[in-house]
Protein backbone atom coordinates (compact mmCIF):
# COMPACT_ATOMS: atom_id res chain seq x y z
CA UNK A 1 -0.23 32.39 -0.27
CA UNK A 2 -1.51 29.08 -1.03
CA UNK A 3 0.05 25.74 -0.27
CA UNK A 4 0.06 25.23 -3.98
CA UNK A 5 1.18 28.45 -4.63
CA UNK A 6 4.23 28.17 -2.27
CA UNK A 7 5.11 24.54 -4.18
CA UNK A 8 5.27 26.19 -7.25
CA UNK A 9 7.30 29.09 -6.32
CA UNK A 10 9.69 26.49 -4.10
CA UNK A 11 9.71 24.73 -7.30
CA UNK A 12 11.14 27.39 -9.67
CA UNK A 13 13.73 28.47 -6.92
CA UNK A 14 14.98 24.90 -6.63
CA UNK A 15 15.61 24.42 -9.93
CA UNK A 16 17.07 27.75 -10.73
CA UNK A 17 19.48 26.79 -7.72
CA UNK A 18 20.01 23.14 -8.68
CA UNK A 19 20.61 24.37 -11.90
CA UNK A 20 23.63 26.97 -10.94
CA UNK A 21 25.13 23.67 -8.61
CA UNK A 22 25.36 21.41 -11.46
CA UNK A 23 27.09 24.72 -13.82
CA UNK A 24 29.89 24.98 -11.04
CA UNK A 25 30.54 21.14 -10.63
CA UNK A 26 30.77 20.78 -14.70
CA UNK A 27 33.34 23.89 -14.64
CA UNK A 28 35.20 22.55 -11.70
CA UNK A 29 38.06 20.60 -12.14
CA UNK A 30 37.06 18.45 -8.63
CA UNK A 31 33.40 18.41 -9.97
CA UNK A 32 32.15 19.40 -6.63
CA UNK A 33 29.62 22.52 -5.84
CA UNK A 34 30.33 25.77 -3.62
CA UNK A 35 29.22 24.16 -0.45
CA UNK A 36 26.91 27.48 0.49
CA UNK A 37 24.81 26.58 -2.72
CA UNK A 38 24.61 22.51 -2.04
CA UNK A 39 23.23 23.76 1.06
CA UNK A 40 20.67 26.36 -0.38
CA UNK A 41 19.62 23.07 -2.62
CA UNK A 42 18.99 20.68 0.32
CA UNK A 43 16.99 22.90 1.72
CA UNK A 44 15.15 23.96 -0.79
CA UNK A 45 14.41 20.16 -1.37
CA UNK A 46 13.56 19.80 2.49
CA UNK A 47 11.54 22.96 1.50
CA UNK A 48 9.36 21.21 -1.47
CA UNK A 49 9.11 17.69 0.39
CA UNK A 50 7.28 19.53 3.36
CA UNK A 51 4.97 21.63 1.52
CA UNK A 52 3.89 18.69 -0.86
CA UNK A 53 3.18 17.03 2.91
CA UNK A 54 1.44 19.66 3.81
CA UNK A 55 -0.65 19.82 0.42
CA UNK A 56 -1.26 16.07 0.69
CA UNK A 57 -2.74 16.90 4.13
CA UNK A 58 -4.99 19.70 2.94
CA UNK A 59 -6.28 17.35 0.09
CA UNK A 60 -6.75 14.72 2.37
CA UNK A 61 -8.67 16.91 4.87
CA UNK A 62 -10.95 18.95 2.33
CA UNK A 63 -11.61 15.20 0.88
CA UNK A 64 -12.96 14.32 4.38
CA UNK A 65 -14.64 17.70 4.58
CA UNK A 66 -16.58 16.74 1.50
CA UNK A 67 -17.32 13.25 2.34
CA UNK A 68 -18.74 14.31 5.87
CA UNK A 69 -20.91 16.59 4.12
CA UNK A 70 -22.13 14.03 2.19
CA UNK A 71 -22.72 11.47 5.10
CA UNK A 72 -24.22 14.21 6.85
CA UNK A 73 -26.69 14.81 3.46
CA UNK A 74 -27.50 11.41 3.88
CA UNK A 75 -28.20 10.49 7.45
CA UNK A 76 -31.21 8.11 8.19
CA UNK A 77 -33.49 9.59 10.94
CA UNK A 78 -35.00 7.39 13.76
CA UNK A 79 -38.48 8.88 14.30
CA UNK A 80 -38.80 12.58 15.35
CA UNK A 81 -35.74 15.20 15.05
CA UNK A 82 -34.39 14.78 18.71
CA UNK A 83 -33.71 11.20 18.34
CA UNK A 84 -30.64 9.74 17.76
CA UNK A 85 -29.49 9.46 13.89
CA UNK A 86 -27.10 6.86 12.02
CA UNK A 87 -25.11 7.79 9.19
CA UNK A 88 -26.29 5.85 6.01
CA UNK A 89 -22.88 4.50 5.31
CA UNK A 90 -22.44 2.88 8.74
CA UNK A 91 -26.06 1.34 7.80
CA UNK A 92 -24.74 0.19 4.87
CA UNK A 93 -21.69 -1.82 6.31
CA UNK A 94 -23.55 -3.12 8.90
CA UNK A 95 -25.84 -4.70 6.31
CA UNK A 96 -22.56 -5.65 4.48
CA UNK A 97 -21.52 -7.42 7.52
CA UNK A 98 -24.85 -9.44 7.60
CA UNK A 99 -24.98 -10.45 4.07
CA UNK A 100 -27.61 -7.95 3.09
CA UNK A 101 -29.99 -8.90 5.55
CA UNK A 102 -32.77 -6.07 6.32
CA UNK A 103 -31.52 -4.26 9.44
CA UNK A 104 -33.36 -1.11 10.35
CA UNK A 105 -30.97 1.92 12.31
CA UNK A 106 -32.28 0.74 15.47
CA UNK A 107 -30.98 -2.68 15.30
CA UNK A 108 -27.24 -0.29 14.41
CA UNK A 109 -27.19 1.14 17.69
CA UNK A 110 -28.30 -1.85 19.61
CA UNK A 111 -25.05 -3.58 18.39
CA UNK A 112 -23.08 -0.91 18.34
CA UNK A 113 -23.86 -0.75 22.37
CA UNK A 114 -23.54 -4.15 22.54
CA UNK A 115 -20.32 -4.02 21.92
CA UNK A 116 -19.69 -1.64 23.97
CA UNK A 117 -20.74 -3.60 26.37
CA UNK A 118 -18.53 -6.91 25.18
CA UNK A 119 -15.06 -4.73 25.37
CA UNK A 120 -16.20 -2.93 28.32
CA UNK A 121 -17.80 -5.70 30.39
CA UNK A 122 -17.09 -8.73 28.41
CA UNK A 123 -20.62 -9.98 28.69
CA UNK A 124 -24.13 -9.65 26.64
CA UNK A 125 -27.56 -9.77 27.99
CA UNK A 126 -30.44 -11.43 25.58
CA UNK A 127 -31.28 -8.60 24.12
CA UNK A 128 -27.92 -7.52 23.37
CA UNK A 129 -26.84 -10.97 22.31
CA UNK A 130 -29.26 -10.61 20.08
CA UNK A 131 -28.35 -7.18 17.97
CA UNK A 132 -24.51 -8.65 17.79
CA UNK A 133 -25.88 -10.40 15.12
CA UNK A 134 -29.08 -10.13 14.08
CA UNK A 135 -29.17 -12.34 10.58
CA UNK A 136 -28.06 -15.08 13.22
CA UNK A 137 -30.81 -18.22 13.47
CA UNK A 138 -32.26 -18.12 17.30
CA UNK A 139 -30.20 -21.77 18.00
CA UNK A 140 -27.37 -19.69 19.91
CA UNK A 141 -26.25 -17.88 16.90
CA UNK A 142 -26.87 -14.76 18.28
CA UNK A 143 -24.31 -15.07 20.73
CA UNK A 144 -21.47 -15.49 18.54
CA UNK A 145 -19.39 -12.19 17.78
CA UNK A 146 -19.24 -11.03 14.77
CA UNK A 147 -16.49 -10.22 12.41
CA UNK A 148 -14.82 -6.70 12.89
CA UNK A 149 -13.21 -7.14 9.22
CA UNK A 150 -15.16 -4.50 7.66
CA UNK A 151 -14.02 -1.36 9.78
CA UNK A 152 -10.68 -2.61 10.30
CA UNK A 153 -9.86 -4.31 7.00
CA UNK A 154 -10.78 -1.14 5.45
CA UNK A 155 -8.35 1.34 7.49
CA UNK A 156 -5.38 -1.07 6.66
CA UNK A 157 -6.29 -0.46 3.14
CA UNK A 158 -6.17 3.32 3.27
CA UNK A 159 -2.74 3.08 5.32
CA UNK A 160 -0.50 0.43 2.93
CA UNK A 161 0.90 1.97 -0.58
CA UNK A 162 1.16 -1.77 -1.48
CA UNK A 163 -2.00 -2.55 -1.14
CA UNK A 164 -3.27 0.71 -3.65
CA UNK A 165 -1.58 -0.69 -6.17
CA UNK A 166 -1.42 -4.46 -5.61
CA UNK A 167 -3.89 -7.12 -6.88
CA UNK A 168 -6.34 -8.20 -3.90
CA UNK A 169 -8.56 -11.57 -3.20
CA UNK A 170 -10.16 -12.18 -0.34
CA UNK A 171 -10.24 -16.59 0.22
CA UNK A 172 -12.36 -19.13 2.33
CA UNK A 173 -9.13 -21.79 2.48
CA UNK A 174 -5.55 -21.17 3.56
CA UNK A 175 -4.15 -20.59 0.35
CA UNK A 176 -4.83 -18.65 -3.27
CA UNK A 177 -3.71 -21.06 -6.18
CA UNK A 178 -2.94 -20.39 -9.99
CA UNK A 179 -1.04 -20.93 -12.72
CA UNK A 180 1.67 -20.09 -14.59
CA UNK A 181 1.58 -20.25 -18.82
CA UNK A 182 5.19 -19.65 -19.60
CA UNK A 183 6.03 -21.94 -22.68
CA UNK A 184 4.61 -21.50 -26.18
CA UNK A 185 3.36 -23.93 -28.74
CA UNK A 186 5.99 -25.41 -31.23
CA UNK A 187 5.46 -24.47 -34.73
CA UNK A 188 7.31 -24.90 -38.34
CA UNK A 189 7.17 -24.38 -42.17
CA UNK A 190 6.05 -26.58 -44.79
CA UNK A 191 5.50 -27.30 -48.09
CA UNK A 192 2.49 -28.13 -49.74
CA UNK A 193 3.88 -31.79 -50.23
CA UNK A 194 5.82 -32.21 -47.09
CA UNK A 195 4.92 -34.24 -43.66
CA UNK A 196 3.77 -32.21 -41.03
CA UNK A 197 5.79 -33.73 -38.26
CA UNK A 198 3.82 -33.11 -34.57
CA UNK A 199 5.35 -29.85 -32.50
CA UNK A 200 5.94 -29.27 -28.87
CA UNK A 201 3.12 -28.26 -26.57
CA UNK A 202 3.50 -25.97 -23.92
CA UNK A 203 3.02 -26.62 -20.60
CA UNK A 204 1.72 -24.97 -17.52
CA UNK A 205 3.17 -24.45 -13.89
CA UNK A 206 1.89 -23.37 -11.20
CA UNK A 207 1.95 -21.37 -8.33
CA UNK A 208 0.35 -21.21 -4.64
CA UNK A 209 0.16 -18.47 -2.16
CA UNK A 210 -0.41 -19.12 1.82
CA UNK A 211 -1.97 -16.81 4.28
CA UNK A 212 -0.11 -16.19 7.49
CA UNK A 213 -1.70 -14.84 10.88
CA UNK A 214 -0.84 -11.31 12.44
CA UNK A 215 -1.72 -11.12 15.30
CA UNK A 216 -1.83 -8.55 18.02
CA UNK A 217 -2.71 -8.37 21.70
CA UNK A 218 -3.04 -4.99 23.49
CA UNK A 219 -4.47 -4.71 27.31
CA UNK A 220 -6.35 -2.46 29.74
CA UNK A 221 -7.36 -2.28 32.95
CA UNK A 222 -10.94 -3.71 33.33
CA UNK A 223 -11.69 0.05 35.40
CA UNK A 224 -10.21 2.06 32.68
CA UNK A 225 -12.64 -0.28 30.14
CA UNK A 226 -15.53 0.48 32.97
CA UNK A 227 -14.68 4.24 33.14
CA UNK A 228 -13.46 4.83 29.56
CA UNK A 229 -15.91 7.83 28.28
CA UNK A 230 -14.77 7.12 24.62
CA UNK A 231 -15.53 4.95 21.74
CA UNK A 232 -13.91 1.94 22.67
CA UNK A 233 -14.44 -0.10 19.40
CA UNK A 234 -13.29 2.58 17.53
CA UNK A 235 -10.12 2.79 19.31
CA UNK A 236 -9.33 -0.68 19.29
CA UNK A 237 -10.14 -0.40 15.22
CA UNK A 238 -7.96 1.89 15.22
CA UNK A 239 -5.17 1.24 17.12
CA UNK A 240 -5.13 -2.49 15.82
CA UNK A 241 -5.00 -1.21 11.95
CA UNK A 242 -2.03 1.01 12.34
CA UNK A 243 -0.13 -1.31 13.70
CA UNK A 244 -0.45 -4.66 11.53
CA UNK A 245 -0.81 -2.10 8.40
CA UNK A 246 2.65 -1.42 9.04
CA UNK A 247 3.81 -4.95 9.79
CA UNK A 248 1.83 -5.80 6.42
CA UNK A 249 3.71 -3.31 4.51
CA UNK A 250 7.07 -4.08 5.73
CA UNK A 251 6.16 -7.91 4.62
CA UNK A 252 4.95 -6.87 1.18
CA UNK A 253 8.60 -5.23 0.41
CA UNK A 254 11.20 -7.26 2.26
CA UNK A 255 9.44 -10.14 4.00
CA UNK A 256 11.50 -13.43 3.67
CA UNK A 257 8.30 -15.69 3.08
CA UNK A 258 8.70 -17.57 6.40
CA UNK A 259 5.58 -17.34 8.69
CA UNK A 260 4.72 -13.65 6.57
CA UNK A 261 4.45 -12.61 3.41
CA UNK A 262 7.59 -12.96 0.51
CA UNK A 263 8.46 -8.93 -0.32
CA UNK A 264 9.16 -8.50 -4.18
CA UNK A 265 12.88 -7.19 -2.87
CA UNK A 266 13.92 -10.68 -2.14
CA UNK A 267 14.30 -11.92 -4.99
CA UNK A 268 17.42 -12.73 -6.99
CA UNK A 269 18.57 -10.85 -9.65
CA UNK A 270 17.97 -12.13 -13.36
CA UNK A 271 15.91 -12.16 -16.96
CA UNK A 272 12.45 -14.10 -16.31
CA UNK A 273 12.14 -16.65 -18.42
CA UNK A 274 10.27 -19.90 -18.92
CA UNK A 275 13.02 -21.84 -16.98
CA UNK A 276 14.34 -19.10 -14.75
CA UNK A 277 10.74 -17.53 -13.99
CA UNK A 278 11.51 -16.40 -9.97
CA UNK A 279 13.76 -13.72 -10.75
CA UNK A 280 13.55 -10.32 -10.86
CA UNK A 281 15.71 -8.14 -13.63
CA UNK A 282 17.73 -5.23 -11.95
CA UNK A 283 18.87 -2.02 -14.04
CA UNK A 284 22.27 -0.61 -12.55
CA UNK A 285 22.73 2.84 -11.68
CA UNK A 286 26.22 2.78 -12.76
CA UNK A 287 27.57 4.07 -9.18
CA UNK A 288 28.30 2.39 -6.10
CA UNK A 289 25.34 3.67 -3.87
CA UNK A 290 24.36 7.14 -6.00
CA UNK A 291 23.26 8.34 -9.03
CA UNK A 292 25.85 9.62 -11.70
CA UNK A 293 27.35 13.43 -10.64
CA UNK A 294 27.14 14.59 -14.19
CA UNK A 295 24.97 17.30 -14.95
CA UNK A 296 22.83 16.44 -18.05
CA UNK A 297 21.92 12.04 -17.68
CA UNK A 298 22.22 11.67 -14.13
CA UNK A 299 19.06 10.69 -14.20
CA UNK A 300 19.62 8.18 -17.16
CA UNK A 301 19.57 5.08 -15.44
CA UNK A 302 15.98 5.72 -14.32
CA UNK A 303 15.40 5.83 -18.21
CA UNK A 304 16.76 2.70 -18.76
CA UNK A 305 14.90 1.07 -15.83
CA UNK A 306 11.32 2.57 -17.02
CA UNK A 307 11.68 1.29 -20.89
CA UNK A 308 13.40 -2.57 -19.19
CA UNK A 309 10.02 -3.05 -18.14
CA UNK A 310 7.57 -4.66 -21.64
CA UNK A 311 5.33 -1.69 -23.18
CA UNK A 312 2.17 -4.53 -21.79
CA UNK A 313 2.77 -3.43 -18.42
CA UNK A 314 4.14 -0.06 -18.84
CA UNK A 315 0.25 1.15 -18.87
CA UNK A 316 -0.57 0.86 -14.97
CA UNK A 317 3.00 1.11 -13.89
CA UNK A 318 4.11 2.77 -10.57
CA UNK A 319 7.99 4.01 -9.19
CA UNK A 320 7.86 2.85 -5.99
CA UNK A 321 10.49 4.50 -3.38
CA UNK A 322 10.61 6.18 0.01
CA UNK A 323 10.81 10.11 0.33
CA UNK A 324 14.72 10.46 0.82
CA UNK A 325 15.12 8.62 -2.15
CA UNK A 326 12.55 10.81 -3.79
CA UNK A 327 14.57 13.99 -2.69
CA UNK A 328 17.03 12.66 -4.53
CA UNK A 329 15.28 11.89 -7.75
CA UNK A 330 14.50 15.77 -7.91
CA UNK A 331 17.46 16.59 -8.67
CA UNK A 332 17.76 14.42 -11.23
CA UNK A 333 18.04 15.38 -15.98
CA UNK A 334 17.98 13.64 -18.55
CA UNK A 335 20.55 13.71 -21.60
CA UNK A 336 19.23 17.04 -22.58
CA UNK A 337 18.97 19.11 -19.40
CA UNK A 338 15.34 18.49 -18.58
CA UNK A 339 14.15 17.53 -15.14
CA UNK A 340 12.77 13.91 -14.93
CA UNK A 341 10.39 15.11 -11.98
CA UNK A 342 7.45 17.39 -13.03
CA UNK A 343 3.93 18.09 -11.18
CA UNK A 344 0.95 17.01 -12.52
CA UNK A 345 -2.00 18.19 -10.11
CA UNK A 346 -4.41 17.55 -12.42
CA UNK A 347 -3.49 14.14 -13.40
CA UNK A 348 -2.63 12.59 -10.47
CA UNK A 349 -3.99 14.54 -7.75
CA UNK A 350 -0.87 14.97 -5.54
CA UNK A 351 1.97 15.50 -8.36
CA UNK A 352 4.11 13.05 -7.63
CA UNK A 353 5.20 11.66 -10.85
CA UNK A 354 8.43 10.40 -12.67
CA UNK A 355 9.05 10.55 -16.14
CA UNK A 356 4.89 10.42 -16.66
CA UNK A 357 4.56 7.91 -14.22
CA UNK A 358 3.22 7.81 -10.43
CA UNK A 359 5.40 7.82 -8.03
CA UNK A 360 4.12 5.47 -4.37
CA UNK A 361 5.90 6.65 -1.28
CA UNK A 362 6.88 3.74 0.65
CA UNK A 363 9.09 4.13 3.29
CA UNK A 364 9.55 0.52 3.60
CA UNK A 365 12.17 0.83 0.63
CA UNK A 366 15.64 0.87 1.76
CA UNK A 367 17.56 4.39 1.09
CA UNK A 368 20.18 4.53 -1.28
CA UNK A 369 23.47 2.60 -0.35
CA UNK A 370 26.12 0.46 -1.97
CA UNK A 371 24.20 -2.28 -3.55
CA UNK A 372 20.35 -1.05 -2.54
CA UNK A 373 17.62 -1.86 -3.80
CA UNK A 374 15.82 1.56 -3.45
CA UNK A 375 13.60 2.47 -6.60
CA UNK A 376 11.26 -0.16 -8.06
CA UNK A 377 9.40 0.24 -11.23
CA UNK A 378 6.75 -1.93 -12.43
CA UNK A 379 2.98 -3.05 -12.40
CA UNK A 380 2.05 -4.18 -9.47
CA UNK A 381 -1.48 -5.11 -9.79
CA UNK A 382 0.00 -7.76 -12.60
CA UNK A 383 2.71 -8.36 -10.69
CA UNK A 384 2.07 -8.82 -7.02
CA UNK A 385 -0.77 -10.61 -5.17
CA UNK A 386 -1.96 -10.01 -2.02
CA UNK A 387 -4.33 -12.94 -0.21
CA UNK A 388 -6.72 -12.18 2.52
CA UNK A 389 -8.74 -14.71 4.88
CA UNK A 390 -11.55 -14.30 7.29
CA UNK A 391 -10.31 -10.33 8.24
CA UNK A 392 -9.47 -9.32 11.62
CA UNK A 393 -10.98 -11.10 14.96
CA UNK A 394 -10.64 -10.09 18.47
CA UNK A 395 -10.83 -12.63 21.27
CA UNK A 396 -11.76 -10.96 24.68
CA UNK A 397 -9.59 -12.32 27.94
CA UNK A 398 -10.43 -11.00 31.18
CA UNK A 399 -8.66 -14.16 33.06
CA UNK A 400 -5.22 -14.61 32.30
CA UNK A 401 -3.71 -11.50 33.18
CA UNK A 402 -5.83 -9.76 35.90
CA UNK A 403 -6.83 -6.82 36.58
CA UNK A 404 -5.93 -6.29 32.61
CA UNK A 405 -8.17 -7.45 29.79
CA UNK A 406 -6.75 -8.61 26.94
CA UNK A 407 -7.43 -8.30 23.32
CA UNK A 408 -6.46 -10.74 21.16
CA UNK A 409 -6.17 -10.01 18.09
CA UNK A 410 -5.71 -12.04 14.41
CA UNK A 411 -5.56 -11.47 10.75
CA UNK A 412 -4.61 -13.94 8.25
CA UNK A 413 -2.72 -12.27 4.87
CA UNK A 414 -0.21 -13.45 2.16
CA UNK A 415 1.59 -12.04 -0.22
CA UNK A 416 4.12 -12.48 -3.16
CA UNK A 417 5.19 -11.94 -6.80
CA UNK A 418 3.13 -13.88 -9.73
CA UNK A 419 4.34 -12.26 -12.62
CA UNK A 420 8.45 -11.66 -12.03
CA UNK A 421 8.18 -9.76 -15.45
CA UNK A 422 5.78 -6.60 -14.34
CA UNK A 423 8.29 -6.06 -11.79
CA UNK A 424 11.74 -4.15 -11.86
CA UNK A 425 14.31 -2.85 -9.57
CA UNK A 426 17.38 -0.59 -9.39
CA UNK A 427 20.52 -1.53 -8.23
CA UNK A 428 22.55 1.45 -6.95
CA UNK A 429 25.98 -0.10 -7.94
CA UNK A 430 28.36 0.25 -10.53
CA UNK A 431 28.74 -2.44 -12.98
């Protein structure tokens, strides 16, 4: 049996059970379930959560099957079949790197072992100076490293949900700057007689997002960097992207602004308007820290949170929530019995969507409690911006902390709301 094939008949057996729980709490006088069949449900949930892992992981790997096969389609050879080849797309971002410049394959691998070398060694001969870099004018600018943005940068991409569906800008300053149009031109009736007394004009705010640095600063042993038999750039790439694509993501949702990004859960509650613009509205769930026990609209206040948010945004709108939360949401009618959760492998590759709507697992959203904020609805790439300067740099320090060298390493991001009315939450709370 397929992995699909097991969803879909984990699917049918979870609702049919669901189904009989929420018959026996609306008969019950206590409107609780047998306990035996609340269990059966939760793991039948458990059930449906790991195989659409496990179908996510499949997708993800025959993806990378595919693209492999490409690459592989379209290596570059070096001279006769024995020699060493170089995959056209790590050509291609190596030309990226040096603003288009013609660079043959050859002058790929010399940097490439150059910088071996660098991590390893922490030193470059002429030659090798020279293929760090090779767009570089001869007055020393071959010796200056270059930047490791375009591996790295691109991994912490693939790793944040915020960043899929955020707006992105990459800046040359220490800020992004914009502005706001909130107020509307005055306007009145006349006749054809009457004076035409002058209206209001509107007027403009604005708004300014800083970059803040990351940083990180792992260490090794100069002899394990001598005896390493692995791909030490790669590793560093690697290793370095996990971990501030996690700090980014945390910033994005709940950061407080000060020395990181502002996360769009930080805000306090309210209408936007054009004199109360930094506020976010929030859509009650009607219960102190759950959803509403009744059978048919327990999933009502989801309803009401989707159609809060303007019809203008509601085209490129995402429910953003982590997967306990989304375990939760399965279980979850409308007014007349149906299921707000239903697959759509065709539309939106994986299936997870919500009322017609994609649903982004984020983990960084906080489960349901009294007062959470756990499910947020809106458009992000309207809503939230995301600022990027100069990408990631690594400093190499083999003196400060002998026998270890260290890596020290930077990245300069911002983030926070520009439009508070793409953006909407859910309180879990009862009014």
């Amino acid at each position: 049996m397929s992995a699909a094939e097991n969803l879909e008949r984990l699917l049918k057996e979870f609702k049919e059970t669901n189904d009989q729980r929420l018959s026996d709490m609306e008969k019950s006088l206590t409107k609780t379930a047998d306990g035996l069949l609340t269990e059966r449900t939760e793991k039948l949930n458990e059930a449906i959560t790991k195989s659409l892992d496990e179908l996510r992981e499949q997708t993800k790997s025959a993806e990378k099957r595919a693209e492999q096969a490409e690459l592989l389609a379209k290596r570059v050879h070096l001279g006769k079949d024995d020699e060493p080849r170089v995959k056209a797309a790590d050509l291609a971002e190596f030309r990226a790197m040096n603003k288009g410049a013609e660079v043959t394959a050859e002058d790929y691998l010399e940097r490439k072992a150059a910088m071996e070398l660098y991590l390893r060694k922490g030193r470059l001969d002429k030659l090798e100076a020279k293929a760090m870099s090779v767009d570089s004018d001869p007055e020393g600018g071959y010796y200056v490293m270059p930047d490791m943005s375009g591996r790295t940068v691109r991994l912490v991409y693939e790793t944040s949900p915020v960043r899929q569906v955020a707006a992105q800008q990459s800046i040359s300053t220490d800020a992004l700057e914009g502005f706001n149009d909130l107020d509307e031109a005055g306007f009145g009736w006349v006749g054809e007689r009457q004076a035409r007394p002058e209206t209001t004009t509107p007027d403009v705010g604005k708004w300014k997002i800083p970059v803040h640095e990351l940083y990180a600063e792992p260490r090794a042993t100069q002899k394990l960097l001598d005896d390493a038999m692995v791909d030490i750039e790669q590793w560093l790439a690697d290793k370095v992207a996990d971990r501030l694509a996690r700090a980014e993501n945390t910033a994005f949702v709940s950061g407080d602004g000060v020395e990181k990004p502002r996360g769009f859960l930080t805000y306090p509650s309210g209408v936007p308007t054009s004199s109360t613009w930094n506020v976010i509205e929030r859509v009650l769930s009607g219960v102190n820290g759950a959803f509403p026990a009744a059978a048919a609209g327990s999933g009502d206040p989801l309803i009401n949170l989707m159609f809060t948010l303007k019809a203008a945004y509601r085209n490129g709108a995402v429910w953003m929530m982590n997967k306990k939360t989304f375990a939760d949401v399965r279980k979850l009618k409308d007014s007349d019995g149906n299921y707000l959760w239903t697959m759509g492998l065709q539309e939106s590759g994986l299936g997870l969507q919500l009322l017609g709507q994609p649903v982004i697992e984020a983990e960084d959203m906080p489960d349901v409690a009294n007062g959470s904020l756990s499910i947020a609805f809106g458009n992000f790439g309207v809503g939230y911006q995301i600022v990027d300067r100069a990408g990631i740099r690594v400093l190499r320090d083999p003196f400060t902390a002998k026998p270890y060298v260290k890596f020290y390493t930077t990245k300069r991001t911002g983030g926070d709301v520009i439009n508070f009315e793409a953006i909407k939450l859910m309180q879990f709370s009862a009014p």
